[in-house]
Protein backbone atom coordinates (compact mmCIF):
# COMPACT_ATOMS: atom_id res chain seq x y z
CA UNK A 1 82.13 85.13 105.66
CA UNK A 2 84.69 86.33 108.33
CA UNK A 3 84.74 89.84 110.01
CA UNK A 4 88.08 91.18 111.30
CA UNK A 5 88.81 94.03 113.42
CA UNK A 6 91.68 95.10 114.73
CA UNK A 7 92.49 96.98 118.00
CA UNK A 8 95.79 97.80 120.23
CA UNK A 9 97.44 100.81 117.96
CA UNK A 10 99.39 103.85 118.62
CA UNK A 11 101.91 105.82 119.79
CA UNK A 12 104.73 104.07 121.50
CA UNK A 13 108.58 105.11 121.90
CA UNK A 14 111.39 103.24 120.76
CA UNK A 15 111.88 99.71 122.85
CA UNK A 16 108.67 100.14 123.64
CA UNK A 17 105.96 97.35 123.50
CA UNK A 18 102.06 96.93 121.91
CA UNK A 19 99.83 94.33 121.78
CA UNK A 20 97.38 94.02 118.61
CA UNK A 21 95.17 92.37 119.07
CA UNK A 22 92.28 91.16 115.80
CA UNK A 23 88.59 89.77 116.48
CA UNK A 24 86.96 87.89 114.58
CA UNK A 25 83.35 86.82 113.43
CA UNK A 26 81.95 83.67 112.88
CA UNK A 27 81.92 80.26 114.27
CA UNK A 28 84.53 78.71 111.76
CA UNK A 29 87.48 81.11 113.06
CA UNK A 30 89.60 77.84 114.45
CA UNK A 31 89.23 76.72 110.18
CA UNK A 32 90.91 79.85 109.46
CA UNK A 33 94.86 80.63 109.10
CA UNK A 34 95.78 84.06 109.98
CA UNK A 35 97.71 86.39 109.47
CA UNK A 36 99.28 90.25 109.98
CA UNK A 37 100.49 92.59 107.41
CA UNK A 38 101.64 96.03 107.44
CA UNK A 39 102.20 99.28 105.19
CA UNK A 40 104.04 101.67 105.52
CA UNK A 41 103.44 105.13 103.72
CA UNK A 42 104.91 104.72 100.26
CA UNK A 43 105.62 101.10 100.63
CA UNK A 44 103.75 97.62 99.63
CA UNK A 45 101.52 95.45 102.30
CA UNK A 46 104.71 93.25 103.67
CA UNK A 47 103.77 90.06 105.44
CA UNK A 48 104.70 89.83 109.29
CA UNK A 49 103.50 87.13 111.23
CA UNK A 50 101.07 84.18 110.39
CA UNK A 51 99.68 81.35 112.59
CA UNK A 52 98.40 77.88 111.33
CA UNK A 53 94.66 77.18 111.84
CA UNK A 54 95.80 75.41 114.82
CA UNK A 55 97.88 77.68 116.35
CA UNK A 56 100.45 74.91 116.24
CA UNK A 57 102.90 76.40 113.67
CA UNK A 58 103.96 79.78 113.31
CA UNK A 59 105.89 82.06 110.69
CA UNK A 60 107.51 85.40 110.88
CA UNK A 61 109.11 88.31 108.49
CA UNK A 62 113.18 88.18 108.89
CA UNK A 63 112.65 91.80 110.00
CA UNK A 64 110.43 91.00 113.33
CA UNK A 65 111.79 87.45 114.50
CA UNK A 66 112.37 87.32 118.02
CA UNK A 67 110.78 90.56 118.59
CA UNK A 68 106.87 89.50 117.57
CA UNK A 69 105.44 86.84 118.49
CA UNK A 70 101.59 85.73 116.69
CA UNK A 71 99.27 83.86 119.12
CA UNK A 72 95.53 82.44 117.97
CA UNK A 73 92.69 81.86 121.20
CA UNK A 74 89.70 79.80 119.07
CA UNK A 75 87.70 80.20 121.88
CA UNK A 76 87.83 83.74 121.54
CA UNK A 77 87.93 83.94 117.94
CA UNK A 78 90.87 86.30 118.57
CA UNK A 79 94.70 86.43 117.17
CA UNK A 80 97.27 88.78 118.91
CA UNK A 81 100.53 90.17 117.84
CA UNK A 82 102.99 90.72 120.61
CA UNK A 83 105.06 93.71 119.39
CA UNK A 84 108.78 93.83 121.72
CA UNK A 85 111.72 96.33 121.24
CA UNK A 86 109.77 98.40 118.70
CA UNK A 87 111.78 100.51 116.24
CA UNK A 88 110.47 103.50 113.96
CA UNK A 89 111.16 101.38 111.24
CA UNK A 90 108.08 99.44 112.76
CA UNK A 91 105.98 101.90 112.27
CA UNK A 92 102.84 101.15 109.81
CA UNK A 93 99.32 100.38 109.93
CA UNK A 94 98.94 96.63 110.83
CA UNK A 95 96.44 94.65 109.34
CA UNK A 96 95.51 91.03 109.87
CA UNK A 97 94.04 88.78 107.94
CA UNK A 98 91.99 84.74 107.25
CA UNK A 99 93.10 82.52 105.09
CA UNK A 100 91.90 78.80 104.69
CA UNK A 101 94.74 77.95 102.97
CA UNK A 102 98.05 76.30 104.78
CA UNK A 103 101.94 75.88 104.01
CA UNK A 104 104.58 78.55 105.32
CA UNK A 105 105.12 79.52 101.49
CA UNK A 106 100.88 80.60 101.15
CA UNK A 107 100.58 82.07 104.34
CA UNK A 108 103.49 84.42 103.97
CA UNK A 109 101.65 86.06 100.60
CA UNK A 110 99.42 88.45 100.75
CA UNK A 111 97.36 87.36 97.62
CA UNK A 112 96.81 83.88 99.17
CA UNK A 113 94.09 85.98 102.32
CA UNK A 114 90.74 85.77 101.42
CA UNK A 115 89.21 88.56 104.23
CA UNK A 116 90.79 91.38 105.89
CA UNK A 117 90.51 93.57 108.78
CA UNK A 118 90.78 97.80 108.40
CA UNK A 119 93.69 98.34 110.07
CA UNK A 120 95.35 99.55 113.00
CA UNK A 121 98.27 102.52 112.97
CA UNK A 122 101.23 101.56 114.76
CA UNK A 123 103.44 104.48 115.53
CA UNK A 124 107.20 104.45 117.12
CA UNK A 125 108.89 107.92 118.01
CA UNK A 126 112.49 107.83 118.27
């Protein structure tokens, strides 16, 4: 079993810069792929970002590359989301996610997570 929670939300202008951050329970976190999701109101959970159980390969929505970047500490049973040149198009509550599967095509579906944190709003003004 795997507990997520995520912190580093809120209210940022457009340009502007967060940092989510997602904790994690248990001692098998460094088994776990992970990944971050968001939904916007209205809209299906679209994938974002997800990290290899290693942190050694990384994957990223069309819509955030080169402005995200997904990072994984196993020592601190922690993945991050680095969030540059945020638009209000950005603007959703971010969830992330553990997966024990692998493969850039499993880790970019939602289906394929097996726990998941509550969320975190992520708000851009114009």
């Amino acid at each position: 079993q795997v507990q997520l929670v995520e912190s580093g939300g809120g209210l940022v202008q457009a340009g502007g810069s967060l940092r989510l951050s997602c904790a994690a329970s248990g001692r098998t976190f460094s088994r776990y792929a992970m990944g971050w999701f968001r939904q916007a109101p209205g809209k299906e959970r679209e994938f974002v970002a997800a990290i290899s159980w290693s942190g050694g390969s990384t994957y990223y929505a069309d819509s955030v590359k080169g402005r995200f970047t997904i990072s994984k500490n196993n020592a601190k049973n922690t993945v991050y989301l680095q969030m540059n040149s945020l638009q209000p198009e950005d603007t959703a509550v971010y969830y992330c996610a553990a997966t024990s599967s692998s493969g850039s095509y499993y880790l970019k579906e939602k289906r394929t997570y097996d726990y998941w944190g509550q969320g975190t709003q992520v708000t851009v003004s114009s």
